[in-house]
Protein backbone atom coordinates (compact mmCIF):
# COMPACT_ATOMS: atom_id res chain seq x y z
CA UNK A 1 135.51 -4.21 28.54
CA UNK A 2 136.69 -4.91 32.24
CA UNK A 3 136.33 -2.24 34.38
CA UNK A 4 139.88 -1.33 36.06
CA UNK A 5 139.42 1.07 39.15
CA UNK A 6 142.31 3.85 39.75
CA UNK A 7 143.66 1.33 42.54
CA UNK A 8 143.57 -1.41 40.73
CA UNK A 9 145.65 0.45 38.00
CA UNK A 10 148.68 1.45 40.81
CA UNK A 11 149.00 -2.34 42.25
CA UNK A 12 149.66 -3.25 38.85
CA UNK A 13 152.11 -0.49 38.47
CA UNK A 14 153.39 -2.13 41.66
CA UNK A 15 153.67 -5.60 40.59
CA UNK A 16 155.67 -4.37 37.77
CA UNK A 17 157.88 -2.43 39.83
CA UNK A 18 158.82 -5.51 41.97
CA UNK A 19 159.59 -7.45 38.68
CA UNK A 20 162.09 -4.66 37.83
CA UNK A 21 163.79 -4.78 40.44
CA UNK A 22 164.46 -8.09 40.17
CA UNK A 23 165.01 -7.80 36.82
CA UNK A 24 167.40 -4.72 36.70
CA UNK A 25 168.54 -5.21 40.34
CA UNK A 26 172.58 -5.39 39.99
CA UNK A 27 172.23 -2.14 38.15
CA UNK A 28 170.18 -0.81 40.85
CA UNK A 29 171.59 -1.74 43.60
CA UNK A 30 174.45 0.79 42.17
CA UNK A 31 172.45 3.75 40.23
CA UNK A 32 170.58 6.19 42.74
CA UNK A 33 169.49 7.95 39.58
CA UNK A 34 168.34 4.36 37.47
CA UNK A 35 166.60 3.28 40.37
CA UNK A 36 164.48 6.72 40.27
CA UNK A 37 164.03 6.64 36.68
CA UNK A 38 162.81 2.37 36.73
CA UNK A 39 161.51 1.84 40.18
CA UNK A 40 160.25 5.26 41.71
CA UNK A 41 159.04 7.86 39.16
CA UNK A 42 156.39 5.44 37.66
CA UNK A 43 155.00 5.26 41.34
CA UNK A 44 155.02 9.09 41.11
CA UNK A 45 153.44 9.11 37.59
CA UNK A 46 150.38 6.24 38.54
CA UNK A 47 150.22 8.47 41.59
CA UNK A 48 149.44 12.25 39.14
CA UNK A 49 152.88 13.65 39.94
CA UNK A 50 153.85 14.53 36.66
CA UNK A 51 157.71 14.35 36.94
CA UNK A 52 157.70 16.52 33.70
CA UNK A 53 156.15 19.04 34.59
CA UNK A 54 158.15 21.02 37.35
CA UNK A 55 155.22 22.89 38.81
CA UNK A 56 154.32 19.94 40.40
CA UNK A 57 157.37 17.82 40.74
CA UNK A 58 161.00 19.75 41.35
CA UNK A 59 163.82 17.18 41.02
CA UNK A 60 166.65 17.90 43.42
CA UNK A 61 165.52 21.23 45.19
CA UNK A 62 167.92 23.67 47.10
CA UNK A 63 166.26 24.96 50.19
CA UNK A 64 168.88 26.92 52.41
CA UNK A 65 171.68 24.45 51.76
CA UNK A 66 169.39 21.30 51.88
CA UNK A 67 168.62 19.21 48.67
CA UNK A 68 165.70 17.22 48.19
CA UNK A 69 165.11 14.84 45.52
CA UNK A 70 161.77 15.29 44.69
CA UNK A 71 159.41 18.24 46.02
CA UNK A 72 155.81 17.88 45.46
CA UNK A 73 153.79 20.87 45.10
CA UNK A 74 150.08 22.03 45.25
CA UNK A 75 148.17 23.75 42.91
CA UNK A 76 149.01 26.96 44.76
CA UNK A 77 152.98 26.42 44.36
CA UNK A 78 153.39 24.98 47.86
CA UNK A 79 155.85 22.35 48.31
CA UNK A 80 153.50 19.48 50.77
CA UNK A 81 155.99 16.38 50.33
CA UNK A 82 159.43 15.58 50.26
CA UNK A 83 160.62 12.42 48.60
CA UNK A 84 163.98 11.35 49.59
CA UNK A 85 165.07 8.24 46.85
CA UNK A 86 168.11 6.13 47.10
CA UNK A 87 169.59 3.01 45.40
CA UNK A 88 167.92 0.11 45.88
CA UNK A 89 169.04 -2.28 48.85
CA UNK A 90 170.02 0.65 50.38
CA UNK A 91 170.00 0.49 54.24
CA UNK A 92 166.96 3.10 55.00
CA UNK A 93 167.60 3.26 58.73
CA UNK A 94 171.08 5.23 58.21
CA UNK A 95 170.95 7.82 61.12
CA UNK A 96 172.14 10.68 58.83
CA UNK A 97 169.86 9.62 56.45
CA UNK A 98 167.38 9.94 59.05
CA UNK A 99 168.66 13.14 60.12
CA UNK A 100 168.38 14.92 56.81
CA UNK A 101 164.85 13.80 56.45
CA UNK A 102 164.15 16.39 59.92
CA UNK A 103 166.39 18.94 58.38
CA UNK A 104 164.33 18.57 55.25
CA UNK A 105 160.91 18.71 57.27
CA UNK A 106 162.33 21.66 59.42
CA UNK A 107 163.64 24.01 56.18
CA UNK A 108 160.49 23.09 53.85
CA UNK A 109 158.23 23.97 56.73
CA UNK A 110 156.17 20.67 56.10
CA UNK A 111 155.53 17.03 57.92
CA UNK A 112 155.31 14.24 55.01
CA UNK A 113 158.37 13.01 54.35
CA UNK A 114 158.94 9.74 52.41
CA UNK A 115 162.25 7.82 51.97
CA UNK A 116 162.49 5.09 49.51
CA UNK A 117 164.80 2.93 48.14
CA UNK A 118 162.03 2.05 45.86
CA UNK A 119 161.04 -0.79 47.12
CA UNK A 120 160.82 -0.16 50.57
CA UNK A 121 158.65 3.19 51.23
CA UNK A 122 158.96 4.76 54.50
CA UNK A 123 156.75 7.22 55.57
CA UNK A 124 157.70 10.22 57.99
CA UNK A 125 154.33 12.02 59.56
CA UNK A 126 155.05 12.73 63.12
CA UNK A 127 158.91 14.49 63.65
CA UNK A 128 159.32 14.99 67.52
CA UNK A 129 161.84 15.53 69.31
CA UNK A 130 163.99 11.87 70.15
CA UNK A 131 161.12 10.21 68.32
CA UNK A 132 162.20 9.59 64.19
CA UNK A 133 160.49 6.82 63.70
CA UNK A 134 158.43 6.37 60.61
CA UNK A 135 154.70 6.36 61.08
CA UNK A 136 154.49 3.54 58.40
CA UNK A 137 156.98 1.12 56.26
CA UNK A 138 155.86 -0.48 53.22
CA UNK A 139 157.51 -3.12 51.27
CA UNK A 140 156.47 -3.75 47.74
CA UNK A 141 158.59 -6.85 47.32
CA UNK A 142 156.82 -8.63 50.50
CA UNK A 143 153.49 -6.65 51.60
CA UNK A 144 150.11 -6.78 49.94
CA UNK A 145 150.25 -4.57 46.55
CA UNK A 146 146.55 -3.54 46.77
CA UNK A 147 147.13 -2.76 50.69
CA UNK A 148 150.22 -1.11 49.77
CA UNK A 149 148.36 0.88 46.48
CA UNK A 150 145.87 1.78 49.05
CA UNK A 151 147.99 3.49 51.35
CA UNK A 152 150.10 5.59 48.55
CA UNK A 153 147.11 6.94 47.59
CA UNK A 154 145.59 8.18 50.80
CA UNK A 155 148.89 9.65 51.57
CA UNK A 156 150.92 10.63 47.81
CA UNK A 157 147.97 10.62 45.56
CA UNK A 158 148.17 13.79 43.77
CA UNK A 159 144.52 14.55 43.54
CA UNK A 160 145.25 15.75 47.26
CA UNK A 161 146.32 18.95 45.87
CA UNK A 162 145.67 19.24 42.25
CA UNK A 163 142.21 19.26 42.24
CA UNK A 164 140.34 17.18 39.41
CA UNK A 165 138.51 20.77 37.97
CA UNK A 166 142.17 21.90 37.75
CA UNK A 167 143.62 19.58 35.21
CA UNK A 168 141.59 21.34 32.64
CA UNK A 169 143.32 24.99 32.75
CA UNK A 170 146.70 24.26 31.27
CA UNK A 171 144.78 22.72 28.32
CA UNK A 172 142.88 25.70 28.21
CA UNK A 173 145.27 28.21 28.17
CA UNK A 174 145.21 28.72 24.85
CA UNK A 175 141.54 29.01 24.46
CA UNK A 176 141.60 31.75 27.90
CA UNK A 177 143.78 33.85 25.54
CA UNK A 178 142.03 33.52 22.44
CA UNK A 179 138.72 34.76 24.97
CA UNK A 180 140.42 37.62 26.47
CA UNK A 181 141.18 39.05 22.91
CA UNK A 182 137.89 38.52 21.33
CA UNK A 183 136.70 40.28 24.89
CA UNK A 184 139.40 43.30 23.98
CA UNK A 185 137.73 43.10 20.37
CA UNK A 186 134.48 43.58 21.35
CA UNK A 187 134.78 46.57 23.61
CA UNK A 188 136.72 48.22 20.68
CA UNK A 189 133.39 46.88 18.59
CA UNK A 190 131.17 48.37 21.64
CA UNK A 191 133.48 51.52 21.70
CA UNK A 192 132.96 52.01 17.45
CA UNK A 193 129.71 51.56 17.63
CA UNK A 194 129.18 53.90 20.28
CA UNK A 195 131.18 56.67 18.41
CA UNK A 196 129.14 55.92 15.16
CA UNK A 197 125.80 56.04 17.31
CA UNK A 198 124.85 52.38 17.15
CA UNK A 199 123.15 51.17 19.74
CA UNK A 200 124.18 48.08 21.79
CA UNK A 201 122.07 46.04 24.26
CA UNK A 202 122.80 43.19 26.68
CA UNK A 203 120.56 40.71 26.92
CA UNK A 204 118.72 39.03 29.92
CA UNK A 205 117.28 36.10 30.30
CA UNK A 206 113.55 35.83 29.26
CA UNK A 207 110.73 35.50 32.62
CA UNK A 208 110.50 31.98 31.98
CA UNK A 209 114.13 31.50 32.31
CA UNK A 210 114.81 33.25 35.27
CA UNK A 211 118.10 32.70 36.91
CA UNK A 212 118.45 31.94 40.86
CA UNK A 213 121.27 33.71 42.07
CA UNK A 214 123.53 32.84 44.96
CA UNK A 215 125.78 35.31 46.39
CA UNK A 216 129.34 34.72 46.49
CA UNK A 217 129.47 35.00 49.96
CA UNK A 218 126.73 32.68 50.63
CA UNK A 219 127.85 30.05 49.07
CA UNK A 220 128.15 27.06 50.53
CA UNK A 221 130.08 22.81 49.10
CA UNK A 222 130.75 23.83 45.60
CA UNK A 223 133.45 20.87 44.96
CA UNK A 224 131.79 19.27 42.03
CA UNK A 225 129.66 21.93 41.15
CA UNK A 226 129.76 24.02 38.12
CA UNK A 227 128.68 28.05 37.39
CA UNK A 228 126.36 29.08 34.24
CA UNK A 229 125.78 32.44 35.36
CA UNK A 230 127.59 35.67 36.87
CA UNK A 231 125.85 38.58 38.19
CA UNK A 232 128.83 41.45 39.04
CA UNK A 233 128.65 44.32 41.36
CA UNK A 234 126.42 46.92 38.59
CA UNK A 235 124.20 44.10 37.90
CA UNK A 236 126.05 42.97 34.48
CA UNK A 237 125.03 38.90 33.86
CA UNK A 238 127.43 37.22 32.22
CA UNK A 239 127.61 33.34 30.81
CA UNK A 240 130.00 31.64 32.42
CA UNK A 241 131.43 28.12 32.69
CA UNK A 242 134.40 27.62 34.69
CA UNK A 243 135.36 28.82 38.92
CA UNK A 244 138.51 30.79 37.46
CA UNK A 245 135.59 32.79 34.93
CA UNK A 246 134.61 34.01 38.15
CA UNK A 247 137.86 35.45 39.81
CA UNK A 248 138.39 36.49 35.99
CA UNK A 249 135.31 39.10 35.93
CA UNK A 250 135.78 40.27 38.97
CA UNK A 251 139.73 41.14 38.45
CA UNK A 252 138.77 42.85 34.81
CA UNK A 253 135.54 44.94 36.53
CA UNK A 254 138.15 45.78 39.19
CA UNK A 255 141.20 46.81 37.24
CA UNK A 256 138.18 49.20 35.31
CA UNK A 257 136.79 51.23 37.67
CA UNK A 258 140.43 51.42 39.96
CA UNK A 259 143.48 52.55 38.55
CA UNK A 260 145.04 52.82 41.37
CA UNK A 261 146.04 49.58 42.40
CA UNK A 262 149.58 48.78 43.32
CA UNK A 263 151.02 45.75 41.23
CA UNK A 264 151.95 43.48 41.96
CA UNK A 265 149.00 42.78 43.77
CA UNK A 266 148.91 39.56 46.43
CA UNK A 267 146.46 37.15 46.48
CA UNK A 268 144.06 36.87 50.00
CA UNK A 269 146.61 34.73 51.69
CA UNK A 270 150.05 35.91 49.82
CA UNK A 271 151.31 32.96 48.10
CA UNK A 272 154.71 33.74 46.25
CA UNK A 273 152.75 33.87 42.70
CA UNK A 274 150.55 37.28 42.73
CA UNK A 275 147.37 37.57 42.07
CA UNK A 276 148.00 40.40 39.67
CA UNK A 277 151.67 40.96 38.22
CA UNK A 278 153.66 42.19 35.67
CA UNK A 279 155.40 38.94 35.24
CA UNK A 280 153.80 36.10 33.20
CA UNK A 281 153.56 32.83 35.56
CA UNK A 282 155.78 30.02 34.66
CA UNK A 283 154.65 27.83 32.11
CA UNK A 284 151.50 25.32 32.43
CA UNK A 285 149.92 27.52 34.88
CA UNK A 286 146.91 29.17 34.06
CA UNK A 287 146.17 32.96 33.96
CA UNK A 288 145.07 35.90 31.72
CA UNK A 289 146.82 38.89 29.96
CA UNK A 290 145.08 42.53 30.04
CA UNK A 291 146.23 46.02 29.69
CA UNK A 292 145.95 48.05 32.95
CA UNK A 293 147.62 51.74 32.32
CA UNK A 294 148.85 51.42 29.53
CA UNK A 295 150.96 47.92 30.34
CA UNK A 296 150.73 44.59 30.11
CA UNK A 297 149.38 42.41 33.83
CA UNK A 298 149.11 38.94 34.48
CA UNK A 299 146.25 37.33 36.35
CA UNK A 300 146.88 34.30 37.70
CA UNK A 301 143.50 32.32 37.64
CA UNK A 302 145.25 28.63 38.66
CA UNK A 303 143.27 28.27 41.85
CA UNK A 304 140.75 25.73 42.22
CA UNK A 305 137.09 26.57 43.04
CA UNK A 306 137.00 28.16 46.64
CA UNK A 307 140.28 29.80 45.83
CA UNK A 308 138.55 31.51 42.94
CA UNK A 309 135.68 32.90 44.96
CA UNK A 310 137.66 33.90 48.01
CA UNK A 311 139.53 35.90 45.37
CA UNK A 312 137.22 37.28 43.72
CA UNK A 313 135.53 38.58 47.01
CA UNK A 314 138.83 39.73 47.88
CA UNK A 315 140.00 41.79 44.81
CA UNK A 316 136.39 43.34 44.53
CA UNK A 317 137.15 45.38 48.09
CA UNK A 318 139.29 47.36 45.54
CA UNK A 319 136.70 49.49 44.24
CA UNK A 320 134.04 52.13 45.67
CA UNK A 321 131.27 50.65 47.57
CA UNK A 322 129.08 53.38 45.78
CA UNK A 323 130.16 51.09 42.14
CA UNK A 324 128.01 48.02 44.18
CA UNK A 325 124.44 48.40 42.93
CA UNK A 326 123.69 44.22 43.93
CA UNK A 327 126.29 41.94 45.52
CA UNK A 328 128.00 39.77 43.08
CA UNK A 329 125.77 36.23 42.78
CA UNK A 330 126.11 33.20 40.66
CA UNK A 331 123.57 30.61 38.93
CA UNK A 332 124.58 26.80 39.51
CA UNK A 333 124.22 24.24 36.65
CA UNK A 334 121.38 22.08 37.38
């Protein structure tokens, strides 16, 4: 089987684009919304923007009076690029065209800004003032595909912002809730048997399978990297396998020992989804239910790795310092 590399896969999307629009192009050169549909949401697709899905793509976004075609958001729910489409053949170097592609840069609060007719990409990096000029123009019909492939994806490849690690929490969602009730099950189990006089143990590793432990705060690249082990703040190991498992623990051994906390409850840098809410977060993103006085809180857990320990560090200043018998470590995978 021929090996076909993620570039090589988006010039041939590219190829076929230019053959649609010859193909299609009398229909084009009238329908903003065909050409979208034929020439530039495939780009967006080969690119990871799933169109679908409207936590990454929006489709025609209101922002203080200004509509954008297509806003493309990060994992955290921050729009980073504007793309501004139009019918094919259309004459890209419109001055009110260019005009609403500052207005759109000044309301979103961002600097890439693309305008395509979908053929022609033109690439917006550098607003100043009496300079609109875009940084880059690319032409699918005429330039180099793999030259042109190359330069979508240092510059619209969604991987930018959605971080590989990431694409596996809205697939498991499902499983995250199924965990957080058999964890409600077993402290009802640990609570009956305690009533009843059973005794319960955890257990810890043997000698010749001692864990090495890395603080939180000492950790250093972790892109890549996966965590076995948790150690919280009254020396409680845990198995774990995933960054969010992290953030997780520490929100549940939190929301334990403080009920106090006023929800909703911001995450280290306030982005407009909480950390901790009443509300469930939209659909496809990834968090976990649990009951904190008597109600029903969201944690929102769709971060990717050094979101999830900065988090966790953060949410743990919550509780007593006298509750910290050893500072929260993990064990790497080797």
């Amino acid at each position: 089987m021929r090996y076909q590399s993620p570039l090589g896969n988006l010039r041939d999307v590219l190829i076929q684009i230019q053959e649609s629009a010859n193909l299609y192009k009398k229909i084009l050169i009238k329908n903003e919304a065909a050409t979208r549909s034929v020439l530039i949401d495939p780009i967006l697709r080969a690119l990871g923007w799933n169109t679908a899905n409207t936590n990454m793509v929006e489709v025609e976004k209101t922002l203080d009076s200004v509509r954008a075609d297509y806003v493309l958001f990060d994992i955290n729910q921050i729009p980073r690029i504007i793309v501004e489409a139009k019918s094919l053949n259309t004459d890209l170097n419109q001055k009110k065209l260019i005009m609403s592609l500052v207005n759109y840069a000044f309301n979103f609060g961002l600097e890439d800004v693309f305008l395509t007719d979908g053929l022609i990409w033109e690439h917006f990096d550098k607003f100043q003032p009496g300079n609109v000029e875009p940084s880059k123009t690319i032409n699918l019909a005429k330039d180099d595909p793999v030259e042109c492939a190359a330069y979508l994806v240092q510059h619209l490849d969604a991987a930018k912002y959605w971080p590989i690690e990431q694409t596996i929490d809205v697939l498991s969602q499902r499983i995250e809730e199924l965990e957080s009730t058999v964890s409600t099950m077993q402290k009802s189990l640990e609570t009956l048997n305690h009533q009843n006089g059973i005794n319960t143990t955890i257990l810890k590793p043997s000698p010749k399978d001692e864990l090495i432990f890395t603080p939180l705060s000492n950790l250093g690249e972790i892109a890549g990297k996966k965590p076995s082990h948790f150690k919280l703040p009254d020396g409680t190991i845990i198995s774990i396998k995933l960054w969010k498992d992290i953030l997780r623990e520490c929100c549940k051994f939190v929301l334990k020992n403080n009920k106090n906390i006023h929800i909703p409850f911001p995450d280290r840098v306030g982005k407009k989804v909480s950390l901790i809410s009443y509300e469930k977060p939209a659909k496809g993103l990834s968090y976990i239910s649990e009951e904190y006085n008597e109600e029903t809180i969201y944690i929102y857990t769709n971060y990717d790795s050094y979101n999830c320990v900065a988090n966790a560090l953060y949410i743990l200043n919550l509780i007593p310092k006298d509750l910290f018998k050893c500072e929260p470590a993990i064990v790497l995978e080797k």
